[in-house]
N, C-alpha and C. Protein backbone atom coordinates (compact mmCIF):
# COMPACT_ATOMS: atom_id res chain seq x y z
N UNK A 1 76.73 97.18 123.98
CA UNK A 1 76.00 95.96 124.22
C UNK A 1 74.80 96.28 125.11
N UNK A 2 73.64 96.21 124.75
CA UNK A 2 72.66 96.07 125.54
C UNK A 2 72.53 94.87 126.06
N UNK A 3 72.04 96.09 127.74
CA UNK A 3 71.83 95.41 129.09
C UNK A 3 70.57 94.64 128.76
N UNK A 4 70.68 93.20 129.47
CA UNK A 4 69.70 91.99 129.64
C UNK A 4 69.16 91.95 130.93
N UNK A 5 68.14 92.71 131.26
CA UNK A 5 67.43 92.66 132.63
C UNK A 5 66.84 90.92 133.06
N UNK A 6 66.96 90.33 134.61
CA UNK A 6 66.76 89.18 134.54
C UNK A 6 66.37 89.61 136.02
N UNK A 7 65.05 88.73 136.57
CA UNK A 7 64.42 88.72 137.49
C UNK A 7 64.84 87.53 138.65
N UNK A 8 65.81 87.81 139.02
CA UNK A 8 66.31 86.16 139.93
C UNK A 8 66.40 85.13 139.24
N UNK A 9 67.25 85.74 137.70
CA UNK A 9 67.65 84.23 136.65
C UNK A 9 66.81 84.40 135.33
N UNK A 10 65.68 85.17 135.75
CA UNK A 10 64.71 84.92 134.70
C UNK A 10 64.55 85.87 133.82
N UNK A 11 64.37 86.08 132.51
CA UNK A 11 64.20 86.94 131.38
C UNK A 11 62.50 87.46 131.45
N UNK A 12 62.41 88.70 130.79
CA UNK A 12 61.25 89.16 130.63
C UNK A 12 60.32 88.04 130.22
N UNK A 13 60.55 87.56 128.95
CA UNK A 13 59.95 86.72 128.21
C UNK A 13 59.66 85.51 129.02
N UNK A 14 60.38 85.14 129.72
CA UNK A 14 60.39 83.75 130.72
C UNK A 14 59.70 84.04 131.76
N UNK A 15 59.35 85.43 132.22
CA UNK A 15 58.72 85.76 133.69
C UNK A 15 57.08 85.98 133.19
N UNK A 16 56.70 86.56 131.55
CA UNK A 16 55.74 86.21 131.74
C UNK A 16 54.92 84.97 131.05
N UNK A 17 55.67 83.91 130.85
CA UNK A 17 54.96 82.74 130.80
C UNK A 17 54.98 81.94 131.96
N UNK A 18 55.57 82.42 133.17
CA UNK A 18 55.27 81.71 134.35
C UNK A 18 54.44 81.63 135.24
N UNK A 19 54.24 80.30 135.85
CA UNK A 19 52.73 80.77 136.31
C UNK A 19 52.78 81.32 137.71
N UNK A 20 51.49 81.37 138.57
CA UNK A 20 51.64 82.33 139.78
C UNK A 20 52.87 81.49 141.01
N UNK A 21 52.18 80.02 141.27
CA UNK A 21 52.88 79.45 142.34
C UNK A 21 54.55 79.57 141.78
N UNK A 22 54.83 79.57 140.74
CA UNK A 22 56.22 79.48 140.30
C UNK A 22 57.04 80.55 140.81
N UNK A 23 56.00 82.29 140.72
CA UNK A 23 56.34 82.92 140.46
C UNK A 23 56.21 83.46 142.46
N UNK A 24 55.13 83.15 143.25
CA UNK A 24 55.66 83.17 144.49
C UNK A 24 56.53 82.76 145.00
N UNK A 25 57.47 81.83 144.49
CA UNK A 25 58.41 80.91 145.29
C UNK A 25 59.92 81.97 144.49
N UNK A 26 59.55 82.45 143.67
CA UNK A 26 60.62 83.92 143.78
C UNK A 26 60.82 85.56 144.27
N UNK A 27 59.93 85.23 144.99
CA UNK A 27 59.83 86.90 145.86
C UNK A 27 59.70 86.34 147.15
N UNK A 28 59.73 87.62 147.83
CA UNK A 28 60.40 87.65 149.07
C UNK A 28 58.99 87.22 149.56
N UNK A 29 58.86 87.03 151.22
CA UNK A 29 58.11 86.17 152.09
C UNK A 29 56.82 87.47 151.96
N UNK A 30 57.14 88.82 152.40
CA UNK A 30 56.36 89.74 152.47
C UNK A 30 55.59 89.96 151.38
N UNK A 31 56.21 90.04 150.54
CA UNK A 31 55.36 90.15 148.98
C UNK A 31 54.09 88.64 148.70
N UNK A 32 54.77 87.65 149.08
CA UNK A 32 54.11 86.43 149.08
C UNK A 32 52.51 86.51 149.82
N UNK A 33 52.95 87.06 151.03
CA UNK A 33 51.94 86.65 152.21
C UNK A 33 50.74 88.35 151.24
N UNK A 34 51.16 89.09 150.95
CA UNK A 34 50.45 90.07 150.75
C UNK A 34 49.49 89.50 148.92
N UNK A 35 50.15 88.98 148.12
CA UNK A 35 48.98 88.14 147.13
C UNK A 35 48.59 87.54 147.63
N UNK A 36 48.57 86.31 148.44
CA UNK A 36 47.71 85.61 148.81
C UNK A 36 46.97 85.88 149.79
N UNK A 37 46.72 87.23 150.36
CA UNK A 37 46.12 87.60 151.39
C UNK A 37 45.59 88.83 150.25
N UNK A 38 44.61 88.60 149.27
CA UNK A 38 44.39 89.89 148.72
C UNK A 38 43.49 90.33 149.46
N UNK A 39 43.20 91.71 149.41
CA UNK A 39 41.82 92.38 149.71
C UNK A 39 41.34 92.61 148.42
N UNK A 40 39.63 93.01 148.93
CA UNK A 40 39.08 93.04 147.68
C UNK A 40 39.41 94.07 146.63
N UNK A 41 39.76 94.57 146.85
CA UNK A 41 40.54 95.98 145.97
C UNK A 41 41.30 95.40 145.21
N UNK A 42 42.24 94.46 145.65
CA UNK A 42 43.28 93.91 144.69
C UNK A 42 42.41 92.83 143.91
N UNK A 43 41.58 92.30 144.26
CA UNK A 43 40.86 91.45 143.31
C UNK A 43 40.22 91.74 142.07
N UNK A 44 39.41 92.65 142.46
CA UNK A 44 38.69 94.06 141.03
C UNK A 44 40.35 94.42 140.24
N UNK A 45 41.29 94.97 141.31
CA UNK A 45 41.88 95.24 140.02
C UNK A 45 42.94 94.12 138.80
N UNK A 46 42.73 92.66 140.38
CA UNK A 46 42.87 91.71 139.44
C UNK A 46 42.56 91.33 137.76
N UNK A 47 40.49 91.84 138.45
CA UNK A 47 39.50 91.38 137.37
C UNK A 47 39.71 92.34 136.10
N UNK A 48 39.76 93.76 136.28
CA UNK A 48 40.50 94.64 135.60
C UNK A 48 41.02 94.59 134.25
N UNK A 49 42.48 93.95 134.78
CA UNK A 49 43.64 93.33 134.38
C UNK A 49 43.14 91.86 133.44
N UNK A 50 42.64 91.45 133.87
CA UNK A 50 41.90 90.18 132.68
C UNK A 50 41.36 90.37 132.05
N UNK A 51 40.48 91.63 131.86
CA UNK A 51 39.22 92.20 131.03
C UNK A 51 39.96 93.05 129.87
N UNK A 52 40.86 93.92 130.75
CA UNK A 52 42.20 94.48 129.58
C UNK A 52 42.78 93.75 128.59
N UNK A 53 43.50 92.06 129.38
CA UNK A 53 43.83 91.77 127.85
C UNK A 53 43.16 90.83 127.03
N UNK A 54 41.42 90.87 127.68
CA UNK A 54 40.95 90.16 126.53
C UNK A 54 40.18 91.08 125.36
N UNK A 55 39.95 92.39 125.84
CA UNK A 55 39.31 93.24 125.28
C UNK A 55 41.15 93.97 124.35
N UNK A 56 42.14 93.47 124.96
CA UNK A 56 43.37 94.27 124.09
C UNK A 56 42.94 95.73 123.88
N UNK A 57 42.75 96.05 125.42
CA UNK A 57 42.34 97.42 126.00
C UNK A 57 44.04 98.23 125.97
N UNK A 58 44.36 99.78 125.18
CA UNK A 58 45.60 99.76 126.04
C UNK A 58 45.77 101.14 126.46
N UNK A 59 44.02 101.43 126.79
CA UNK A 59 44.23 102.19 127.71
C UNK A 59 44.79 101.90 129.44
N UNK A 60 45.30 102.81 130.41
CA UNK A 60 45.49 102.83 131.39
C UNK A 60 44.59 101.93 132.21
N UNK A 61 45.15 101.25 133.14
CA UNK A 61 44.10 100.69 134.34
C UNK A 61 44.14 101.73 135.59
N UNK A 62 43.10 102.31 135.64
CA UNK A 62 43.12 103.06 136.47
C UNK A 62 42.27 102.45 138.06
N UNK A 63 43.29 102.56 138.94
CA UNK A 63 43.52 102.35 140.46
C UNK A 63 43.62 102.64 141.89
N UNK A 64 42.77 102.50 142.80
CA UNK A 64 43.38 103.07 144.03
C UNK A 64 44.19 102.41 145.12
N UNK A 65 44.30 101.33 144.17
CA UNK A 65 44.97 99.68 145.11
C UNK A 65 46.80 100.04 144.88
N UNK A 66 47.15 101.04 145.85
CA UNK A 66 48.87 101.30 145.69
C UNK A 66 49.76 100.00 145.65
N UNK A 67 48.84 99.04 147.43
CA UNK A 67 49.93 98.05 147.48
C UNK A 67 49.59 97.21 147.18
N UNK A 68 49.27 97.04 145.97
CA UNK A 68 49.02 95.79 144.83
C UNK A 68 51.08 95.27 144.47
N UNK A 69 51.06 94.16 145.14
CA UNK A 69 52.72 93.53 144.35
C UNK A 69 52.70 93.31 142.59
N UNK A 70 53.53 94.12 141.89
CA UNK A 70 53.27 94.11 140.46
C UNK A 70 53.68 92.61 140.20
N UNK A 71 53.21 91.81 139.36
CA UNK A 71 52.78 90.51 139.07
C UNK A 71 53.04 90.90 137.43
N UNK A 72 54.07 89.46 136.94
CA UNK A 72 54.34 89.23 135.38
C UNK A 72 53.63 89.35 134.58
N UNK A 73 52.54 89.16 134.31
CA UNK A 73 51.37 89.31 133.81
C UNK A 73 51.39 90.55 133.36
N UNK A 74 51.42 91.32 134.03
CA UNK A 74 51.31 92.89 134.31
C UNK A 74 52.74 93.53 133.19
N UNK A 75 53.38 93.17 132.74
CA UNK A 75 54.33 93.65 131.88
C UNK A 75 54.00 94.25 130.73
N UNK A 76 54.53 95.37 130.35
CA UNK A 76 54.03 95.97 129.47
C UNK A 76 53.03 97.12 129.49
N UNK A 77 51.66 96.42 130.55
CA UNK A 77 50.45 97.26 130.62
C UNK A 77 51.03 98.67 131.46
N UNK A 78 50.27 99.40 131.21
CA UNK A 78 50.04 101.19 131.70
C UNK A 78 49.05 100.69 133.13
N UNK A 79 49.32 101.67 134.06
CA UNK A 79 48.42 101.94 134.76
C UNK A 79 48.16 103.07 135.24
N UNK A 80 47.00 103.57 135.75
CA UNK A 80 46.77 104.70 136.70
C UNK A 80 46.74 104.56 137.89
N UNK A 81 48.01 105.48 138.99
CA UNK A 81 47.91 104.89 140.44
C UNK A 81 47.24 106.21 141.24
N UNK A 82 46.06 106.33 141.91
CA UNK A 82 45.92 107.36 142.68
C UNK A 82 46.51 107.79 143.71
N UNK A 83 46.88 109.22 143.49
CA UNK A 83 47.96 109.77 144.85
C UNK A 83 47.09 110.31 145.90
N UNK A 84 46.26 110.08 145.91
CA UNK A 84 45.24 111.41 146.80
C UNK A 84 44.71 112.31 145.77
N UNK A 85 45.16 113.04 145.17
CA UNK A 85 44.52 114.20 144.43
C UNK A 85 43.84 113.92 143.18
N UNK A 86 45.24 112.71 142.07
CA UNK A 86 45.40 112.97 141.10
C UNK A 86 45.90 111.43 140.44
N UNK A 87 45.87 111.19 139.32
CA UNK A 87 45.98 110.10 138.93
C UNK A 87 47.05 109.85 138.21
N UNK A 88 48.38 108.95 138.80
CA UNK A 88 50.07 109.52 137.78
C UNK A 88 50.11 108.21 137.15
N UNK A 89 49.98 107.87 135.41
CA UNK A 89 50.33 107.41 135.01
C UNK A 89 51.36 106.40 134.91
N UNK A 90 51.94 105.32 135.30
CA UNK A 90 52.71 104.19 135.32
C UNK A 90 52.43 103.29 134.04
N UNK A 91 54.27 102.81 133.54
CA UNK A 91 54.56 102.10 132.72
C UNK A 91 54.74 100.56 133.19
N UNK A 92 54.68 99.09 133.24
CA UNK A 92 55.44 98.85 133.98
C UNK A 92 56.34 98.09 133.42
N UNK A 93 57.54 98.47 133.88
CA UNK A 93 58.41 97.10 133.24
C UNK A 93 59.23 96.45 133.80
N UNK A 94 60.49 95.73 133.48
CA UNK A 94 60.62 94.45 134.29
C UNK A 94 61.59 94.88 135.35
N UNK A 95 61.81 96.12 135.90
CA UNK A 95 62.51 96.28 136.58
C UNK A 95 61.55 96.22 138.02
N UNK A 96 60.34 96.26 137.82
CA UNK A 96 59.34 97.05 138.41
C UNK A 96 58.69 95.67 139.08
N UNK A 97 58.89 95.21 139.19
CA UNK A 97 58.40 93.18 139.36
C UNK A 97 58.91 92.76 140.86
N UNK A 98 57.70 92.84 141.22
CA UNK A 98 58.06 91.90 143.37
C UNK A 98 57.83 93.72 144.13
N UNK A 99 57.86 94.60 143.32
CA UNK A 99 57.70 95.91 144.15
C UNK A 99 56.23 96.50 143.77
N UNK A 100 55.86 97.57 144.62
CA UNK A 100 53.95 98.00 144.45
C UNK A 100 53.92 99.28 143.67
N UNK A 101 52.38 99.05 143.48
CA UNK A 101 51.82 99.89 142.50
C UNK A 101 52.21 101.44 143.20
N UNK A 102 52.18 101.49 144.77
CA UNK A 102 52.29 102.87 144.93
C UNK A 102 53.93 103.55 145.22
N UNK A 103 54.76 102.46 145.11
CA UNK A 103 56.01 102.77 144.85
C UNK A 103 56.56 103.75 143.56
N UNK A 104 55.44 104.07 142.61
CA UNK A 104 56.20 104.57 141.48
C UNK A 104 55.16 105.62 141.35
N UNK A 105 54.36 105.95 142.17
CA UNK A 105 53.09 107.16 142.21
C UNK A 105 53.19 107.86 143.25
N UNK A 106 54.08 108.55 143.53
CA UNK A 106 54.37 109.67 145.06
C UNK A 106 53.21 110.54 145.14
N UNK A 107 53.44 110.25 146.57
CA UNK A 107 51.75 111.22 147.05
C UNK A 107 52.38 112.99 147.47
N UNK A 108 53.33 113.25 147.13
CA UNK A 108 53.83 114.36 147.56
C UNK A 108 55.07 114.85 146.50
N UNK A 109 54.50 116.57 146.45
CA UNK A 109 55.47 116.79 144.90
C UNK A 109 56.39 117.96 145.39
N UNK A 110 57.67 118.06 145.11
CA UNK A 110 58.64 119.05 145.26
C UNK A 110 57.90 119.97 146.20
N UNK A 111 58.53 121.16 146.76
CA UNK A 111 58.03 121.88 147.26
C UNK A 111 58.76 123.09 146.72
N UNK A 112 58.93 124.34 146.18
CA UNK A 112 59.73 124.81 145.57
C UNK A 112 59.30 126.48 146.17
N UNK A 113 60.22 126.96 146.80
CA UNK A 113 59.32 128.51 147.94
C UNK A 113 60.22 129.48 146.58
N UNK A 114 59.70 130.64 146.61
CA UNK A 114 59.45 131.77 145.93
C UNK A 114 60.10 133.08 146.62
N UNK A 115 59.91 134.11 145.97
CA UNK A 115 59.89 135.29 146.76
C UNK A 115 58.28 135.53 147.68
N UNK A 116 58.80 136.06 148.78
CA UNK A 116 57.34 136.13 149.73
C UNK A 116 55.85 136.79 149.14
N UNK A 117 55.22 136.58 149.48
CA UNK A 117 53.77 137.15 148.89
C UNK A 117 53.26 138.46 149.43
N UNK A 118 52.21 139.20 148.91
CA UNK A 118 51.67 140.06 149.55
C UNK A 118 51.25 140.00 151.18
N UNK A 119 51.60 140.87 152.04
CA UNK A 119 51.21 140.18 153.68
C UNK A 119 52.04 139.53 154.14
N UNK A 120 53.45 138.78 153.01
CA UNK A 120 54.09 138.16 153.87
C UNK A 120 55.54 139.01 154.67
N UNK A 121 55.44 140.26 154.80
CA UNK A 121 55.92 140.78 155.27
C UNK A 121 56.03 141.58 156.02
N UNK A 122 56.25 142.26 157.57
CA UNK A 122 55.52 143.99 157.86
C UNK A 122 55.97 144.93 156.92
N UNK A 123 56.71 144.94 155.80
CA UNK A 123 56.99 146.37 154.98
C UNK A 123 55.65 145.88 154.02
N UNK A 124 55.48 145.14 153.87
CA UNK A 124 54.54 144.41 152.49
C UNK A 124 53.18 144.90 152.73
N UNK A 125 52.67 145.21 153.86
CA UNK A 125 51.31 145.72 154.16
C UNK A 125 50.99 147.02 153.42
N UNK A 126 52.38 147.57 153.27
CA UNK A 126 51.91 149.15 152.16
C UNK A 126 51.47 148.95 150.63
N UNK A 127 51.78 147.72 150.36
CA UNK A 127 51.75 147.46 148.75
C UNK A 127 50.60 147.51 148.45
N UNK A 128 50.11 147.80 146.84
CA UNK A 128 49.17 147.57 146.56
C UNK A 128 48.46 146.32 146.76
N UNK A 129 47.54 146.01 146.65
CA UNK A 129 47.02 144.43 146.30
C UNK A 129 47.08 143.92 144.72
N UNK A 130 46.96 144.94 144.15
CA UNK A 130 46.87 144.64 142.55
C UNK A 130 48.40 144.11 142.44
């Protein structure tokens, strides 16, 4: 039996025909105060996001606005979130709803150590360089 994801009662389909005030009065206080307090960053990528689905753009929205609160609307679409370096691709879907854009784009990747390098040793100074 497939699992039925539901947003505090609500179905995919039902979350995005709802409108915004509906949809503040189901997330938490912090998430609330942070849409309605956008900065302009979140506004462009508001404008973005409207231009995407009238143009039924489906390429990526590419972004530097991490703590953008993902908003119903937003279902379905791709985005690009910048980590600092590099730009990591995001899906979003309904699990992903009342939490931010930079929650699913880590600015920091494994760290994975090796055998030591040339120099990294006092016997290692005899080695070739090649």
């Amino acid at each position: 039996m497939p699992r039925i994801y539901t947003f505090r009662g609500k179905t995919a389909e039902e979350m995005k025909n709802i409108t915004k005030d509906q949809y503040l009065g189901l997330i938490t206080s912090r998430q609330r105060r942070a849409i309605k307090r956008m900065s302009l960053g979140y506004r462009e990528l508001l404008a973005k996001v409207e231009e995407a689905k009238k143009t039924g753009s489906d390429k990526p929205i590419r972004t530097h606005v991490r703590e953008a609160v993902i908003l119903p609307d937003w279902l379905g679409r791709r985005f690009a979130v910048h980590t600092g370096k590099e730009y990591k691709d995001i899906a979003i879907t309904e699990e992903m709803l009342g939490h931010r854009l930079g929650e699913y784009a880590f600015t920091t990747k494994r760290v994975q150590h090796s055998a030591p390098g040339i120099r990294a040793t006092r016997g290692s100074k005899f080695l070739a360089v090649k």
